[in-house]
Structure formats: C-alpha cells, structure tokens
Protein backbone atom coordinates (compact mmCIF):
# COMPACT_ATOMS: atom_id res chain seq x y z
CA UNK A 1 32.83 40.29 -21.69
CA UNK A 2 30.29 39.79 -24.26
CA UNK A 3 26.80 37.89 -25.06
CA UNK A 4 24.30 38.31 -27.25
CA UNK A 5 20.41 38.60 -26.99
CA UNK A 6 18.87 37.05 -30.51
CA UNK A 7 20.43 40.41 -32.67
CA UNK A 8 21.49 42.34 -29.60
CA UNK A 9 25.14 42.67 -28.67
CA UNK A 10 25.82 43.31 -25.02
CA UNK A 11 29.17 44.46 -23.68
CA UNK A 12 30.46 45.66 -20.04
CA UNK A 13 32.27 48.46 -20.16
CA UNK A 14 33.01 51.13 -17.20
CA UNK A 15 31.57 53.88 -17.54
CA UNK A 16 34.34 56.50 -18.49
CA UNK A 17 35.35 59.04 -16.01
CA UNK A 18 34.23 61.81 -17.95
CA UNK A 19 30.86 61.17 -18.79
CA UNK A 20 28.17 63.32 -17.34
CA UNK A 21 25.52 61.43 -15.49
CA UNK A 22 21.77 63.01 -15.74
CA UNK A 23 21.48 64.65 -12.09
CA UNK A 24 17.72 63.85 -11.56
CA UNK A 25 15.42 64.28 -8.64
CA UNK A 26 14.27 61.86 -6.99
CA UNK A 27 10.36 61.99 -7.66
CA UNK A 28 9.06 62.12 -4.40
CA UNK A 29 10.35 62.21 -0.49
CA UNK A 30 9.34 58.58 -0.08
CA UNK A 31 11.91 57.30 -2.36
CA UNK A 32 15.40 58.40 -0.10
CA UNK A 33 13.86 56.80 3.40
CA UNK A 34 12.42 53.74 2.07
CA UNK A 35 16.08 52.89 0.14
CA UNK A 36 17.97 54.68 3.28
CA UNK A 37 15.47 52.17 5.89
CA UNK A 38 16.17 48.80 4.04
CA UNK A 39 20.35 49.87 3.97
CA UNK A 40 19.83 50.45 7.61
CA UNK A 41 18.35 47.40 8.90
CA UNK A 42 21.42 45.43 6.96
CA UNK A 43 24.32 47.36 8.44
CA UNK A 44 23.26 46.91 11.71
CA UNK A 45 22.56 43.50 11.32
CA UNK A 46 26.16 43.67 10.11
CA UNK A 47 25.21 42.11 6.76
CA UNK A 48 26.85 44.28 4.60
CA UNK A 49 30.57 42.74 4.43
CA UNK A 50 33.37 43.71 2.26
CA UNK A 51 32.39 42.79 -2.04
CA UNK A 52 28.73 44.08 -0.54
CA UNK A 53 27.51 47.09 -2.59
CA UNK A 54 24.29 48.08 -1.95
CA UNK A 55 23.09 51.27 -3.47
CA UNK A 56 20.08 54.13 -4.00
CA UNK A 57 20.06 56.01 -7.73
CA UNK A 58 23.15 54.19 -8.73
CA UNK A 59 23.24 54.24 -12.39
CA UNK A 60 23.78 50.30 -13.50
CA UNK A 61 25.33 50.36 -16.71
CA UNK A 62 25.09 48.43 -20.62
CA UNK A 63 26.74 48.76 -23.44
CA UNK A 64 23.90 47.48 -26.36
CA UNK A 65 25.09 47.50 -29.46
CA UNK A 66 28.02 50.31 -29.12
CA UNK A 67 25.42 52.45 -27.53
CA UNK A 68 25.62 53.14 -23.83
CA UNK A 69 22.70 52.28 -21.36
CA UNK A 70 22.41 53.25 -17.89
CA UNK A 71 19.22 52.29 -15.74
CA UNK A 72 19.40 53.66 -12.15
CA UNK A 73 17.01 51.52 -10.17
CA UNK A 74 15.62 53.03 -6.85
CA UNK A 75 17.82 50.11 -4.73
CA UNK A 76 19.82 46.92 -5.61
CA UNK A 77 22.02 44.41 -3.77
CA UNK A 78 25.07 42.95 -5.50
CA UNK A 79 27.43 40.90 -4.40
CA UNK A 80 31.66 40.21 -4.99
CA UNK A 81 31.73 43.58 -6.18
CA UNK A 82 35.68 44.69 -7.20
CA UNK A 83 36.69 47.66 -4.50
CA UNK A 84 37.78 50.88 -5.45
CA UNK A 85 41.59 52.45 -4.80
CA UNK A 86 40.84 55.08 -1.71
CA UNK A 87 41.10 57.96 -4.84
CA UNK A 88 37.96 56.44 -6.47
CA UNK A 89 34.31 57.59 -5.86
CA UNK A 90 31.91 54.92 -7.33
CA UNK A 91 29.93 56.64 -9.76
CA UNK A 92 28.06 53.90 -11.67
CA UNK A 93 28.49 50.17 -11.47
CA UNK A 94 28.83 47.87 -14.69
CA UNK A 95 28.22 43.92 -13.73
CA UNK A 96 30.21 41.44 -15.06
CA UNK A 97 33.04 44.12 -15.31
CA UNK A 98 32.87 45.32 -11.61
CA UNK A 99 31.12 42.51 -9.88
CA UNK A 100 27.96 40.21 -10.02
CA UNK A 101 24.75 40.78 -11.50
CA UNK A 102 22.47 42.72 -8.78
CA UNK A 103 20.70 39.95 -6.64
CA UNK A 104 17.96 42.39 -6.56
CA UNK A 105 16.72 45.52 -7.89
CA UNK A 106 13.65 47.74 -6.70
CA UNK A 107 11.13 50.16 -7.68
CA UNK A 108 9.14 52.51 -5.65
CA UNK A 109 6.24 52.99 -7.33
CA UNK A 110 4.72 57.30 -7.58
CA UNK A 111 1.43 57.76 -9.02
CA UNK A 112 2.79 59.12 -12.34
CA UNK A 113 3.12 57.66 -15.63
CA UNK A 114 6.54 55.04 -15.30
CA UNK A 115 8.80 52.81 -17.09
CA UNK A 116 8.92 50.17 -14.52
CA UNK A 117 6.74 47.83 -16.54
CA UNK A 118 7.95 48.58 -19.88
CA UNK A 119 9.44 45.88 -22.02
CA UNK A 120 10.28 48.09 -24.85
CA UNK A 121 13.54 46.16 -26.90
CA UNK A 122 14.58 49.66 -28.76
CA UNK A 123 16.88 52.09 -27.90
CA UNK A 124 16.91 52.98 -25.04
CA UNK A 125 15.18 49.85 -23.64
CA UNK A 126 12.62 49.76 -21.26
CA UNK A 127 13.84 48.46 -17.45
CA UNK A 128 11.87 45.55 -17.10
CA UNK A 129 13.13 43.96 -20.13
CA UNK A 130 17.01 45.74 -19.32
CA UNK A 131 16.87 43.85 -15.49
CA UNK A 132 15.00 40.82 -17.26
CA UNK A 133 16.77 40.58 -21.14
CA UNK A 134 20.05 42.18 -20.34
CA UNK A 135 21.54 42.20 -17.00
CA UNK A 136 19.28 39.01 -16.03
CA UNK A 137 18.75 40.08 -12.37
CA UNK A 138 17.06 37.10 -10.33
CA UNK A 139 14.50 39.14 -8.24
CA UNK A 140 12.78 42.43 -9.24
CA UNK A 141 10.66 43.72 -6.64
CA UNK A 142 8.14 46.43 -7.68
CA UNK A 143 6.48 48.20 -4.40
CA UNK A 144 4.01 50.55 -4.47
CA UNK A 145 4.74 52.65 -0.70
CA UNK A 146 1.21 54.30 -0.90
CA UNK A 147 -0.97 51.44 -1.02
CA UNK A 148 1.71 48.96 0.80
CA UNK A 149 1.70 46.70 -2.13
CA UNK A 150 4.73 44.59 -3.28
CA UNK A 151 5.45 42.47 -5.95
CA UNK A 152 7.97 40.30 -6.83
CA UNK A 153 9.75 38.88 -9.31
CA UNK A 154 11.40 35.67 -10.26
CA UNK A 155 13.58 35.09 -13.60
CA UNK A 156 12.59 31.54 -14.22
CA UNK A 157 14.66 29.07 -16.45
CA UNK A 158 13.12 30.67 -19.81
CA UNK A 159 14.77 34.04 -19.01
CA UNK A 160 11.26 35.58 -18.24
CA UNK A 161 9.91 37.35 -14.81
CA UNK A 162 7.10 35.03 -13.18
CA UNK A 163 5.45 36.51 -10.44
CA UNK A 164 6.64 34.96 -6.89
CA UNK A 165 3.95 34.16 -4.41
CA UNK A 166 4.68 34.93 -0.39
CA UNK A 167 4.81 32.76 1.90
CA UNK A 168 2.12 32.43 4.33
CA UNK A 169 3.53 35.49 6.86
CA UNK A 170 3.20 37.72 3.10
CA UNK A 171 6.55 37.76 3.05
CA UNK A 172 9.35 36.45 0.08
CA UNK A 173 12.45 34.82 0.24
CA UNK A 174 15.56 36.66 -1.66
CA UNK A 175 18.07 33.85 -1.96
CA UNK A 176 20.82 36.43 -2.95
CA UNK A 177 20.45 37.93 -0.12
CA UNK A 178 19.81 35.43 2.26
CA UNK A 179 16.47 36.95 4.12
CA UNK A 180 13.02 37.30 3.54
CA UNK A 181 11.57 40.97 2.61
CA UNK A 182 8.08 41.99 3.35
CA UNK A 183 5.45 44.88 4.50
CA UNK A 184 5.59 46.81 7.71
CA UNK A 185 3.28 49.89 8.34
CA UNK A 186 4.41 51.96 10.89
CA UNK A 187 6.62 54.98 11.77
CA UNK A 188 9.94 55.91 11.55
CA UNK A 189 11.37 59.68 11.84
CA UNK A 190 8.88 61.90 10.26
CA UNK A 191 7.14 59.35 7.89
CA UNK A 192 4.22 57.12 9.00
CA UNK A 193 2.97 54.85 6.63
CA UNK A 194 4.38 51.19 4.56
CA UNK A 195 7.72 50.48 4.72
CA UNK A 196 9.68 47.42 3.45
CA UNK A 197 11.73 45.55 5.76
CA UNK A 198 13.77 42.33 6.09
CA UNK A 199 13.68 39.11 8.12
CA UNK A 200 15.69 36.25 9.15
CA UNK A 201 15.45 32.83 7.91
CA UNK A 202 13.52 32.04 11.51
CA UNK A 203 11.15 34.62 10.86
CA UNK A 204 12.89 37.55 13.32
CA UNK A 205 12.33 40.49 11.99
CA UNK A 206 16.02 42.85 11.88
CA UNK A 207 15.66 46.05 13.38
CA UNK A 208 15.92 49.64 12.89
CA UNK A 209 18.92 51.46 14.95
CA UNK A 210 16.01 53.33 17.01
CA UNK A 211 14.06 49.86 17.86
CA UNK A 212 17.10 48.60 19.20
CA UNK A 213 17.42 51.76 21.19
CA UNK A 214 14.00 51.36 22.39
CA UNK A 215 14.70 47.65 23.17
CA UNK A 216 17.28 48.01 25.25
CA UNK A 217 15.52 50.89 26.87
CA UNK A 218 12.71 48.75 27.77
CA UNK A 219 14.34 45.77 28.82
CA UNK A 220 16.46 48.55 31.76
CA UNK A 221 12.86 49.59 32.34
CA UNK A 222 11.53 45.92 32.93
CA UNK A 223 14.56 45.02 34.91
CA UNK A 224 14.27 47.99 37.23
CA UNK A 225 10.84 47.45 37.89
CA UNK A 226 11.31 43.77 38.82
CA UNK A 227 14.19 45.24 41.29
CA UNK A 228 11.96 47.92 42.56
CA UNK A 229 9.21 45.14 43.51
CA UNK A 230 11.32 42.60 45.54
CA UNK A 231 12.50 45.97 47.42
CA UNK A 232 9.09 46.65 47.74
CA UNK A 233 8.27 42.73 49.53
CA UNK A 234 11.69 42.98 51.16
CA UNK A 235 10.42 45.83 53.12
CA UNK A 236 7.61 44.33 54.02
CA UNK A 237 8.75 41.46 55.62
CA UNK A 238 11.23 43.97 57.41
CA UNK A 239 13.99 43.31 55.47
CA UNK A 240 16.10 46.28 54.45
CA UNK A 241 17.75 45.86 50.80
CA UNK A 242 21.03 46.11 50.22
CA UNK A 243 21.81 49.16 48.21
C-alpha cells in the first residue's frame, strides 16, 4: 500500500527478518510497570481477544521515501492485527501491512530532553508528526507519571492533533478501545505514585489482578463476620447454631 503526504511517499513494508533493531533501555523504571499495569487491567477484563495486539517498545514501522522509519512508542493498542505462524516472534509491526493503524499510542514522559513533541518533517521525522502525518493514529496520549498529568490527543478532520478535554470525572473516552482512561495515584508492587488506568463505559473502574484478590478477600471477610454475628444473637436467645 501506498499514499502520499504533499512530496512524501509512504509505503508499508515488513520489516525484514534480518534487520537489527536498536536494543535501547528503557529510560527509567517507571516506563515497564506503567505499560505492564494498563496490559494488565485489559487481560483480566478479558479485553484483549484474538486480532488484539497491544504492545510496550514495539518498534511501529514506515517506509518514507525508500528510507525506513521505525518509532517505538512506550504503549499502543491496535486492532485486526494479521497473526503470526507459531515459528514467528513479532518483532516490529507495520500498519496497513499487518493490521490497523494503532487506536492509540502513549508516551511516558522523563524529565530529559524528548522527541515526543517534535514535529520535525525531515529524515528521520519527529513522532508527533510520524503518529499525526504518517501513520494518522486517532488518540495520542502524552502522560507525564511524576506530576500525574495526562494529555490527550485527538486527530481532527484536518489531519492535525487538537487537544481533547475530560470529561467531568478527568477522565477521556478512547473510542478504539472502547473505555475511558484516566489518573489513579496509588500503589501497586513496589511503586507508589500516578498510574493510568481504564474504565468502563458506566464509569467502573477495571481492576488490577491483586484488587480482585483483595475483593474477594474482603467480601469472605464481610460474609464471615455477618455469620459470626447471628451466631453470636443465636446464642443469646439460647439457640445453638448449626455447624
């Protein structure tokens, strides 16, 4: 498949099995729970389904021009995604050759310098105008874990980002996905502090595999209790409980 972009020529082509992909670190420890958290909360919820690919430091791949481009965004969401034989390893993913366009890609934020923001149309291109130029992703979401902020956003009908406004919970609406995604401070594991997380379309928020452990745990606790009590006023009206 090709398009073009005023003098740009864009092509999909797979990444070929012998190219060497750069094997950078993540920048900070953030990064790996926040993507590994929001994967989480949509396999339990049993939301990832088969044509689902949802991926960390996946390099998303361009060709501009004859030259290759390959922008690994910290986490993105794409649906009717071709599988892989059982001898294939997903190294990359190229849309329009593989699958959709990601419904959304993210960026964690650090406190260095970053090319988040950058709209620079050389080679190589900066990722705000590859996810808003070339591969035309709907949402972007930009999040900033130390300071808990998020922002997101919307390609409008003019092919530009416009800045989406919550609701009134703070929260947005990802259509491609089909739930809202928001703020949480809290803990999970070892790391206290703002997380992103999803909710329904009622406003539920989808839980972690450890709040549902505690849920259940709780709700035993509660029922217990209420048992131990009528024991308790069985007894005192002399009335031994069954056991």
């Amino acid at each position: 498949m090709t398009v073009s972009t005023a003098d740009l020529k864009i092509t999909w082509e797979k990444l070929p099995d012998d190219f060497i992909l750069d094997e950078e670190p993540v920048e900070n420890i953030d990064q790996p729970f926040l993507a590994a958290a929001l994967r989480e909360i949509l396999e339990i919820a049993g939301l990832i389904l088969t044509g689902i690919l949802v991926a960390p430091n996946m390099g998303i791949c361009a060709t501009l021009n004859g030259k290759l481009v390959i922008k690994a965004p910290d986490w993105f969401y794409a649906r009717n995604v071709q599988p892989l034989s059982s001898q294939e390893i997903r190294r990359s993913y190229t849309p329009n050759l593989e699958g959709e366009v990601p419904a959304i890609v993210m960026e964690f934020l650090s406190a260095s310098p970053n090319d988040e923001y950058s709209s620079k149309q050389t080679y190589p291109p900066g990722k705000w105008y590859f996810y808003e130029q070339i591969l035309r992703v709907p949402v972007y979401a930009l999040f900033e874990p130390a300071a808990g902020v998020l922002e997101v956003y919307h390609l409008d009908s003019s092919v530009k980002y416009e800045v989406q406004p919550p609701d009134a919970f703070g929260r947005y609406w990802i259509s491609g996905v089909g739930l809202f995604l928001g703020v949480w401070q809290g803990t999970k594991a070892e790391r206290t502090g703002y997380w992103l997380r999803w909710w329904d379309d009622s406003g539920e928020m989808l839980l972690w595999g450890v709040e549902m452990v505690e849920r259940e745990r709780q709700e035993k606790a509660n029922v217990q209790q209420q048992a131990d009590r009528l024991a308790a006023q069985l007894r005192a009206a002399g009335i031994e409980p069954e056991a």
